[in-house]
PDB file of N, CA and C in Angstrom:
ATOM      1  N   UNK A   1       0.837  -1.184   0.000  1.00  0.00           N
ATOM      2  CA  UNK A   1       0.000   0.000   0.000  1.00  0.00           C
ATOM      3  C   UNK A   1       0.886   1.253   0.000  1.00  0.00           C
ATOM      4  N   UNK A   2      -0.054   2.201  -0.675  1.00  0.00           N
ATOM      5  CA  UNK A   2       1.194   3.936  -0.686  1.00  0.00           C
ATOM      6  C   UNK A   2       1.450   3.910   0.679  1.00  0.00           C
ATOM      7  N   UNK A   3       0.501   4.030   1.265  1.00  0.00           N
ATOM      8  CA  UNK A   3       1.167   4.851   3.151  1.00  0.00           C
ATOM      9  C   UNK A   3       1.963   3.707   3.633  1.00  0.00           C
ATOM     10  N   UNK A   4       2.815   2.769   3.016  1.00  0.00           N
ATOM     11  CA  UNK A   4       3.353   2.051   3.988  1.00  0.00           C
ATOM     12  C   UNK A   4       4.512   2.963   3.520  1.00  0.00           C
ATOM     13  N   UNK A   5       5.075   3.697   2.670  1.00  0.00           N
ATOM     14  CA  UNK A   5       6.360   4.234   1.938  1.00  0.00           C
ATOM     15  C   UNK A   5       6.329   5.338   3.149  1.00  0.00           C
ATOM     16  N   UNK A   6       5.291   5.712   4.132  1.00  0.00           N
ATOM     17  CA  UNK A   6       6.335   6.771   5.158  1.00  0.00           C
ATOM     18  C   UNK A   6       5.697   6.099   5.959  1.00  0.00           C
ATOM     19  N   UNK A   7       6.422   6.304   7.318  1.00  0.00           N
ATOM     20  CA  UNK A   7       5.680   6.440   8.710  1.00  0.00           C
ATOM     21  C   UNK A   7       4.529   7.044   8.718  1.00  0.00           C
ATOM     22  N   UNK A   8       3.028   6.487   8.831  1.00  0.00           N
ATOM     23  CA  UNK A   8       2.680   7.793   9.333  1.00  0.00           C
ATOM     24  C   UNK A   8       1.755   7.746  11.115  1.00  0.00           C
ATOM     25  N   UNK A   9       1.950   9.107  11.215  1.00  0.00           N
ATOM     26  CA  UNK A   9       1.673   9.260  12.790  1.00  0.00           C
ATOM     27  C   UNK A   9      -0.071   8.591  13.097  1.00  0.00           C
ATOM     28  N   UNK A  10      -0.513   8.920  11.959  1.00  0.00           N
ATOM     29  CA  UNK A  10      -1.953   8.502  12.267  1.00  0.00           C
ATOM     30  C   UNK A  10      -2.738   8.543  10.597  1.00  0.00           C
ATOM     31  N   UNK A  11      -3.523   7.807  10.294  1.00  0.00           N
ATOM     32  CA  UNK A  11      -4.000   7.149   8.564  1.00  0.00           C
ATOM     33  C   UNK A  11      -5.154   7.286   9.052  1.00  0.00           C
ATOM     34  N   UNK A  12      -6.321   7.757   8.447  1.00  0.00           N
ATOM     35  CA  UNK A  12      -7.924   7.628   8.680  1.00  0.00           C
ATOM     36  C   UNK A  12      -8.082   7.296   6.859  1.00  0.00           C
ATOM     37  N   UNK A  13      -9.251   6.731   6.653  1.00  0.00           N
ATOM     38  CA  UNK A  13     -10.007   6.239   5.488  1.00  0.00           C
ATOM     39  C   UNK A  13     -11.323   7.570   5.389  1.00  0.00           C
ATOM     40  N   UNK A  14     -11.327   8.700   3.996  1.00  0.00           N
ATOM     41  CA  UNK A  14     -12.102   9.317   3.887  1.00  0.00           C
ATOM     42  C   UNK A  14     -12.689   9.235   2.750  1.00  0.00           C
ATOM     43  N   UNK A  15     -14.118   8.991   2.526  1.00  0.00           N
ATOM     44  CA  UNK A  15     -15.008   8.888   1.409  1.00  0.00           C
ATOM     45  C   UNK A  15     -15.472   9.945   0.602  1.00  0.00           C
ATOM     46  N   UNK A  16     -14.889  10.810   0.072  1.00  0.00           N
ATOM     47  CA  UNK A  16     -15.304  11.754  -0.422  1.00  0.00           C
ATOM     48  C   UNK A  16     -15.923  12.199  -1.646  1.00  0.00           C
ATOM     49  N   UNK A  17     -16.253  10.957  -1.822  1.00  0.00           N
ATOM     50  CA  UNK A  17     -17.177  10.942  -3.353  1.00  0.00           C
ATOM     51  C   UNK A  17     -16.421  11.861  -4.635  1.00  0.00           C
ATOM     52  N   UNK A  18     -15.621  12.069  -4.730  1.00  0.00           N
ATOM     53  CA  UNK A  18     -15.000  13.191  -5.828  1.00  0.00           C
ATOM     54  C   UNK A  18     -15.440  12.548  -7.098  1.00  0.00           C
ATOM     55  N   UNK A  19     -15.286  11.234  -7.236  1.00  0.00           N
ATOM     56  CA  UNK A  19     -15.861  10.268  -8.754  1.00  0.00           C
ATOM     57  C   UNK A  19     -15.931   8.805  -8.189  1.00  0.00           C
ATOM     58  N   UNK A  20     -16.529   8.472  -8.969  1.00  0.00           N
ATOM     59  CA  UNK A  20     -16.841   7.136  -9.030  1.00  0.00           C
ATOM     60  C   UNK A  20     -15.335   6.703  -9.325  1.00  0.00           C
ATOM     61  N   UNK A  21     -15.469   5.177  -8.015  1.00  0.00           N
ATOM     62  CA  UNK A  21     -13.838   4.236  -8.186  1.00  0.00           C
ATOM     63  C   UNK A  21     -12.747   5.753  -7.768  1.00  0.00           C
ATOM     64  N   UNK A  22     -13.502   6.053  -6.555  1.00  0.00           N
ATOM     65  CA  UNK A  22     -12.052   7.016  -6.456  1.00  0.00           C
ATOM     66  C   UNK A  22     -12.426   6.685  -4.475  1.00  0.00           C
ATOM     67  N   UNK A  23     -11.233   6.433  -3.878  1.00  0.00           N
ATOM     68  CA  UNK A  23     -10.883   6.550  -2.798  1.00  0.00           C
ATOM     69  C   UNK A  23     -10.061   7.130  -2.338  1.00  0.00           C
ATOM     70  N   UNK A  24     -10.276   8.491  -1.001  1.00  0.00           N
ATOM     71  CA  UNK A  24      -9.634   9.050  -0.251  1.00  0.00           C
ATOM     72  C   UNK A  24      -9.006   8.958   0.768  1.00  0.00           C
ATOM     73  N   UNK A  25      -7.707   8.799   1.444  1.00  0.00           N
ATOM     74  CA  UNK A  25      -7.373   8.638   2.723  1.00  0.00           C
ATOM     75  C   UNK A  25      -6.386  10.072   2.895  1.00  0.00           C
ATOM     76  N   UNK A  26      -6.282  10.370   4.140  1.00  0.00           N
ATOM     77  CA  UNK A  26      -5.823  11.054   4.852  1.00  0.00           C
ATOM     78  C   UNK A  26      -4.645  10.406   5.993  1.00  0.00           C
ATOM     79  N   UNK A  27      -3.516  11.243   5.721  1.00  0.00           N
ATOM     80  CA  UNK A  27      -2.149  10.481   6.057  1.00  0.00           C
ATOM     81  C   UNK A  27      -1.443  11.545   7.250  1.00  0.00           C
ATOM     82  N   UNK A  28      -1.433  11.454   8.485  1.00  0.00           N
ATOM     83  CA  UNK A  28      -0.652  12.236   8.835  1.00  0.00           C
ATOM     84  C   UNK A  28       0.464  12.425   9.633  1.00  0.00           C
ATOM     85  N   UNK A  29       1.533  12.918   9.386  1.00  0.00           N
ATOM     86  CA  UNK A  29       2.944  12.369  10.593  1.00  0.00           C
ATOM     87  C   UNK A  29       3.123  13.732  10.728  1.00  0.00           C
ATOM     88  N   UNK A  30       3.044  13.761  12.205  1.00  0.00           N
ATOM     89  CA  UNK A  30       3.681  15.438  12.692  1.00  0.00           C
ATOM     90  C   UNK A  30       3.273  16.611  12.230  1.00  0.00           C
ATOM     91  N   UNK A  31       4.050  17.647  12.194  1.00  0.00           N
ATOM     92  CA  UNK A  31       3.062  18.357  11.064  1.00  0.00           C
ATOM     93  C   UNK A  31       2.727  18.330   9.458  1.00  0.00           C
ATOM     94  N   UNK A  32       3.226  17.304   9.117  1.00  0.00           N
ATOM     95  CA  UNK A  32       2.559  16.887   7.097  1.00  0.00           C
ATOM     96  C   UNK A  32       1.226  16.790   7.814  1.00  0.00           C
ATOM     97  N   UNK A  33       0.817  16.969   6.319  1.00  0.00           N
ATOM     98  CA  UNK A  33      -0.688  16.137   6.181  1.00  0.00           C
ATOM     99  C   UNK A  33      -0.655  15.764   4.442  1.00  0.00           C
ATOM    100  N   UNK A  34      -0.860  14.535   4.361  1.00  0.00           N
ATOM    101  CA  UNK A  34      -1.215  14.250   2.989  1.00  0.00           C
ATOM    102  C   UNK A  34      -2.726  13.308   2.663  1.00  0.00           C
ATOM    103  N   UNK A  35      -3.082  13.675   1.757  1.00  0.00           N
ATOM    104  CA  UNK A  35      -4.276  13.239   0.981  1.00  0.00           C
ATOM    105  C   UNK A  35      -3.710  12.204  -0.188  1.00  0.00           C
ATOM    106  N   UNK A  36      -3.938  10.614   0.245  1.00  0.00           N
ATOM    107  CA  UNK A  36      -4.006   9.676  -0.698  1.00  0.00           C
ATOM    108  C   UNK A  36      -4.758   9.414  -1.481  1.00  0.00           C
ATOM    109  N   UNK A  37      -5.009   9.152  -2.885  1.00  0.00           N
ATOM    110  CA  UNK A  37      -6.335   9.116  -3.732  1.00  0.00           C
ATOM    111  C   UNK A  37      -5.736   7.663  -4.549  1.00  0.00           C
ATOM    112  N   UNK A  38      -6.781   6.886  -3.914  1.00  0.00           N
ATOM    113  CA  UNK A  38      -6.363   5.881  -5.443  1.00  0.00           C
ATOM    114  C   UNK A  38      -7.643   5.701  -6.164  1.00  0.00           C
ATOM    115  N   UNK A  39      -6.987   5.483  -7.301  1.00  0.00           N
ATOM    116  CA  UNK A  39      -8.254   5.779  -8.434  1.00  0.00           C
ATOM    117  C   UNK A  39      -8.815   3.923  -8.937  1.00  0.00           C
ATOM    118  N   UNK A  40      -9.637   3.380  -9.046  1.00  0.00           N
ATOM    119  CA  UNK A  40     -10.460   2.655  -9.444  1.00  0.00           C
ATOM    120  C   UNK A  40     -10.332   2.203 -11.275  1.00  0.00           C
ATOM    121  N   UNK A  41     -10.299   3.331 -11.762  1.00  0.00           N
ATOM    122  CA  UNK A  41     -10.222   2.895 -13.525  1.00  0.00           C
ATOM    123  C   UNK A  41      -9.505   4.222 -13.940  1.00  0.00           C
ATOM    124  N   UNK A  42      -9.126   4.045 -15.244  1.00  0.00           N
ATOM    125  CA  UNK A  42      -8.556   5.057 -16.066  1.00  0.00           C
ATOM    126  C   UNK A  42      -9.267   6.044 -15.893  1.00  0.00           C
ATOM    127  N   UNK A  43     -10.589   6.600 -16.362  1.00  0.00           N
ATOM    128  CA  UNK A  43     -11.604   7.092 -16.404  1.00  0.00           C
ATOM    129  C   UNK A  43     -11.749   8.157 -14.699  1.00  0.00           C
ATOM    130  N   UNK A  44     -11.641   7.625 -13.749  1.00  0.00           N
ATOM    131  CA  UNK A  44     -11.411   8.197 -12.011  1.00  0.00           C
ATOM    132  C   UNK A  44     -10.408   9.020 -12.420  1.00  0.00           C
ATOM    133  N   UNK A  45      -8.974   8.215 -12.797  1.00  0.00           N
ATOM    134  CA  UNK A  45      -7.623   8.480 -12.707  1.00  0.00           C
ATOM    135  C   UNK A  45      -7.487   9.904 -13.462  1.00  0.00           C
ATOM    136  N   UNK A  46      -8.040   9.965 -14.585  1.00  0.00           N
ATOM    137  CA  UNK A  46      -7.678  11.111 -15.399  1.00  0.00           C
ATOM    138  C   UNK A  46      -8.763  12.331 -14.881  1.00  0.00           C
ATOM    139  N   UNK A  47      -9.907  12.096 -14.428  1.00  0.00           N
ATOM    140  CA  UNK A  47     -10.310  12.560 -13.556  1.00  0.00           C
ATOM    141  C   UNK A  47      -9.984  13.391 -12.265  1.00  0.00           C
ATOM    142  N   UNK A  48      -9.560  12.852 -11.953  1.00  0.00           N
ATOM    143  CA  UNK A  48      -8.365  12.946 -10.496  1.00  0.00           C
ATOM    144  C   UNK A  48      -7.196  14.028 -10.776  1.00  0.00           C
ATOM    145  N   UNK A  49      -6.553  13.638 -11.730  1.00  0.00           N
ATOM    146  CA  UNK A  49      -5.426  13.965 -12.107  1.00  0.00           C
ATOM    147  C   UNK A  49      -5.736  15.720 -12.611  1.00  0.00           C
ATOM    148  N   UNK A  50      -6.885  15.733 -13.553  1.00  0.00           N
ATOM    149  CA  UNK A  50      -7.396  16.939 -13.808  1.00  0.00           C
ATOM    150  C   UNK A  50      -8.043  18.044 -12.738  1.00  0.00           C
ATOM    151  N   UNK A  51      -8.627  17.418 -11.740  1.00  0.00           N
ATOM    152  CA  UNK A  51      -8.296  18.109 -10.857  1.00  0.00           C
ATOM    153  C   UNK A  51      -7.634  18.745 -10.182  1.00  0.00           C
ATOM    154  N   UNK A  52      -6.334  17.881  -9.961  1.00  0.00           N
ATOM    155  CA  UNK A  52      -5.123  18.600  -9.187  1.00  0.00           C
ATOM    156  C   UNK A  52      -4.652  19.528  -9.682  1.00  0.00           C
ATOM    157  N   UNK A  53      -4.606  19.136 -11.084  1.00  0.00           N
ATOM    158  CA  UNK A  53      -3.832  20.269 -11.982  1.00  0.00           C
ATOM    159  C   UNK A  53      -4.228  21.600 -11.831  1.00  0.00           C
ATOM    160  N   UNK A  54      -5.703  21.755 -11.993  1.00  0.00           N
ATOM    161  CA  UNK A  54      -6.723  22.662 -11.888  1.00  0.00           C
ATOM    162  C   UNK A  54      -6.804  23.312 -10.342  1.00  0.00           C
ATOM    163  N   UNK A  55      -6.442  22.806  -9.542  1.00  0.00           N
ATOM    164  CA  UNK A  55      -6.049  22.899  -8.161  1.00  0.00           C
ATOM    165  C   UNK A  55      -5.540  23.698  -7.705  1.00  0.00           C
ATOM    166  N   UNK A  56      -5.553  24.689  -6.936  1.00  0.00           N
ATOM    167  CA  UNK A  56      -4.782  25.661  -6.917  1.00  0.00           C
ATOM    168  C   UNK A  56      -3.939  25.808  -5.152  1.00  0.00           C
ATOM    169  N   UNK A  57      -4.461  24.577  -4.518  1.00  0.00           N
ATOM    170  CA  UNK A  57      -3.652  23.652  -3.432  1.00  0.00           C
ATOM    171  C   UNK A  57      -1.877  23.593  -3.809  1.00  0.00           C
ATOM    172  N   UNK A  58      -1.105  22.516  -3.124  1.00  0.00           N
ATOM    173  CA  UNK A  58      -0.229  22.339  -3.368  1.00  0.00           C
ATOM    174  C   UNK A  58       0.103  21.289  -3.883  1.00  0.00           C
ATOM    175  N   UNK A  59       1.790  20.818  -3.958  1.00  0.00           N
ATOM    176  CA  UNK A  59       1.986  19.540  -4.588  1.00  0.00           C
ATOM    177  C   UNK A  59       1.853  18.668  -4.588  1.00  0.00           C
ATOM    178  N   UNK A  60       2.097  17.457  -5.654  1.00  0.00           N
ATOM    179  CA  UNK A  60       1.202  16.256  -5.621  1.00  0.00           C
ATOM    180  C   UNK A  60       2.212  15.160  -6.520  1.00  0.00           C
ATOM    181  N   UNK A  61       2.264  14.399  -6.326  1.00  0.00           N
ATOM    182  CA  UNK A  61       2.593  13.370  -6.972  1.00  0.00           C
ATOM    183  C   UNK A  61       1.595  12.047  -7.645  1.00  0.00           C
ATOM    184  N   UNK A  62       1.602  11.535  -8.621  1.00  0.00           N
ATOM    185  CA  UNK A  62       1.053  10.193  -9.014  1.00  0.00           C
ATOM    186  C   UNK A  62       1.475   9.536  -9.978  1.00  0.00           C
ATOM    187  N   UNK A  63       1.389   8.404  -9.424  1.00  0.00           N
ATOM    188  CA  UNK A  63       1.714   7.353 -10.544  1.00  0.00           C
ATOM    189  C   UNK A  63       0.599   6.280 -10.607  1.00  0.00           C
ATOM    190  N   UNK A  64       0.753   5.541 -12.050  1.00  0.00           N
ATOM    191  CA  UNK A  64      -0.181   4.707 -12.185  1.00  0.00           C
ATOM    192  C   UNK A  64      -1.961   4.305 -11.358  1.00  0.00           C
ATOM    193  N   UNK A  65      -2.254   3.999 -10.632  1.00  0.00           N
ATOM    194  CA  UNK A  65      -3.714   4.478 -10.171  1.00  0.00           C
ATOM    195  C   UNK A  65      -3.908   4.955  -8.597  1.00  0.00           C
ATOM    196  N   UNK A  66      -2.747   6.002  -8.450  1.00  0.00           N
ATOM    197  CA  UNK A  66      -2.551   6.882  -7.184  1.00  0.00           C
ATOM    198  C   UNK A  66      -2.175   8.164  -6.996  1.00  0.00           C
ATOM    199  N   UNK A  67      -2.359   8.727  -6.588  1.00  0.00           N
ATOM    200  CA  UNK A  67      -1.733  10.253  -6.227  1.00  0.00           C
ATOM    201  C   UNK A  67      -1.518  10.704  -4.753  1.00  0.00           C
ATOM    202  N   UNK A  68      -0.469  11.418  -4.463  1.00  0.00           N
ATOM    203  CA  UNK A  68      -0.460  11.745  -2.975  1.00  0.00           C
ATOM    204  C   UNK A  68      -0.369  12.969  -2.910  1.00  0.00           C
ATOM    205  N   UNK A  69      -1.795  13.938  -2.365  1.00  0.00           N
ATOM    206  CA  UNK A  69      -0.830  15.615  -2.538  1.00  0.00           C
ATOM    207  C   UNK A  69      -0.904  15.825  -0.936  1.00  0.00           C
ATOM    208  N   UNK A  70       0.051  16.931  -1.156  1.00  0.00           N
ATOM    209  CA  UNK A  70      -0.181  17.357   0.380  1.00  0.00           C
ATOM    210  C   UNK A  70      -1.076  18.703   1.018  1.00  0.00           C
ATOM    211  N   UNK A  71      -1.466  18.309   1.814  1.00  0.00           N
ATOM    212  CA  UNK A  71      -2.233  19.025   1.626  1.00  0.00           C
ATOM    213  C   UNK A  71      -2.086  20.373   3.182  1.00  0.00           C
ATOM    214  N   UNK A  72      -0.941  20.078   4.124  1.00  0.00           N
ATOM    215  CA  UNK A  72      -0.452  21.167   4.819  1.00  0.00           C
ATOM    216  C   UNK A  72       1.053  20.827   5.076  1.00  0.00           C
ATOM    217  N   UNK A  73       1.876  21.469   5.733  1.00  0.00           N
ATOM    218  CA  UNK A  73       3.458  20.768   5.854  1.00  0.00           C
ATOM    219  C   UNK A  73       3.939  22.127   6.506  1.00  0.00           C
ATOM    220  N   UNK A  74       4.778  21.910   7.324  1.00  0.00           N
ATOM    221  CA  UNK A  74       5.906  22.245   8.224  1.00  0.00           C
ATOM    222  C   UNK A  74       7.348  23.027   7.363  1.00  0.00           C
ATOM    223  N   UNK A  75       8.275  22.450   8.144  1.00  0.00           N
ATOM    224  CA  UNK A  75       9.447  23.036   7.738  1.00  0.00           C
ATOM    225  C   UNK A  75       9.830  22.302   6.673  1.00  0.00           C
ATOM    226  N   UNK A  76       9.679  20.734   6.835  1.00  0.00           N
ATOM    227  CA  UNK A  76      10.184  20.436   5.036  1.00  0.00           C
ATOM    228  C   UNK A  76       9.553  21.378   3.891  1.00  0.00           C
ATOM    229  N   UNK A  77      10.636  20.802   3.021  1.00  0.00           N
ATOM    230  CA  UNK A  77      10.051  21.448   1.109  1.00  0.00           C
ATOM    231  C   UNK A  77       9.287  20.075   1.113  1.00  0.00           C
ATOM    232  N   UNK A  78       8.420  21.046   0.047  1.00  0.00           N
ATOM    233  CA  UNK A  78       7.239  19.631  -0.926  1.00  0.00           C
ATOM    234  C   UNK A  78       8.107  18.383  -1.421  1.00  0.00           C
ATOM    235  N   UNK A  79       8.964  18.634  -2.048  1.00  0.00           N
ATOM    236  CA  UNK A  79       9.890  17.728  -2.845  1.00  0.00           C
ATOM    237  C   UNK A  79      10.417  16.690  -1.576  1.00  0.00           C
ATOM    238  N   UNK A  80      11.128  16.994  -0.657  1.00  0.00           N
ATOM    239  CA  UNK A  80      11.766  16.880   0.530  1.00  0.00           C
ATOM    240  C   UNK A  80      10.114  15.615   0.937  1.00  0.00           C
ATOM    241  N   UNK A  81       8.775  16.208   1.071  1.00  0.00           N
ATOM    242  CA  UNK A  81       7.849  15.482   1.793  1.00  0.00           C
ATOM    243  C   UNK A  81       6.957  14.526   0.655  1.00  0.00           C
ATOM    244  N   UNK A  82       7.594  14.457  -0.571  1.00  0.00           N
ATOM    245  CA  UNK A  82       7.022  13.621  -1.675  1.00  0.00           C
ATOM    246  C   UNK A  82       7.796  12.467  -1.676  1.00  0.00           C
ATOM    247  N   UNK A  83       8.880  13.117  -1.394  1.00  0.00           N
ATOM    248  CA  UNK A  83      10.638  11.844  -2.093  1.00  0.00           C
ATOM    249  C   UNK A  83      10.204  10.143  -1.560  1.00  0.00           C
ATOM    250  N   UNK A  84       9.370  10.531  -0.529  1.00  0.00           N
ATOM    251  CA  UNK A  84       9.564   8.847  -0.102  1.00  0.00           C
ATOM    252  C   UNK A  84       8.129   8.168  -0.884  1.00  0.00           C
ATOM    253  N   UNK A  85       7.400   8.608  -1.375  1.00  0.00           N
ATOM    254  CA  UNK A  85       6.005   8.167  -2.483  1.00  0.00           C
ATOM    255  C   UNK A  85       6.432   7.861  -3.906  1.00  0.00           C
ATOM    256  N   UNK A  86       7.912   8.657  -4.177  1.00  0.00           N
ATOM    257  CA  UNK A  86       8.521   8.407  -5.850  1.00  0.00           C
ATOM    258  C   UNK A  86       9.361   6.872  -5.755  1.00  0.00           C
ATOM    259  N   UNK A  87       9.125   6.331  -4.453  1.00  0.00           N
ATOM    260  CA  UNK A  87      10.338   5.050  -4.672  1.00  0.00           C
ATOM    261  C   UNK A  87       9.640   4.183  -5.669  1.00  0.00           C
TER     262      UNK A  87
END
């Protein structure tokens, strides 16, 4: 699973209906907070993906039927609080 790639301090499961075949979780260690999305079909995914873009939040990473953005953070850089989701 994505959240096994960091520690995190505390993981809740959030349903947020954004599209069909799309699931939300919420990831958080210390002060990060990240928003996991895995997508269900191509169709969610590009979905998803168009959102973020459109987003005017912060950074995000995804690959194949996932994305992780963050969605508050501390003293790390974005890059610095993504690096361990690109392995």
């Amino acid at each position: 699973m994505v959240a096994s790639l960091r520690t995190n301090g505390s993981f809740e499961d959030h349903n947020f209906n954004r599209a069909k075949d799309t699931w939300v979780f919420k990831s958080q260690k210390q002060e990060m907070t990240f928003e996991i999305v895995a997508y269900g079909s191509e169709d969610a995914r590009s979905a998803g993906i168009k959102t973020l873009d459109e987003c005017c939040r912060t950074a995000y990473f995804a690959k194949n039927f996932y994305a992780v953005e963050i969605v508050a953070f501390g003293s790390d850089s974005a890059d610095a609080a993504l690096a361990p989701f690109r392995r």
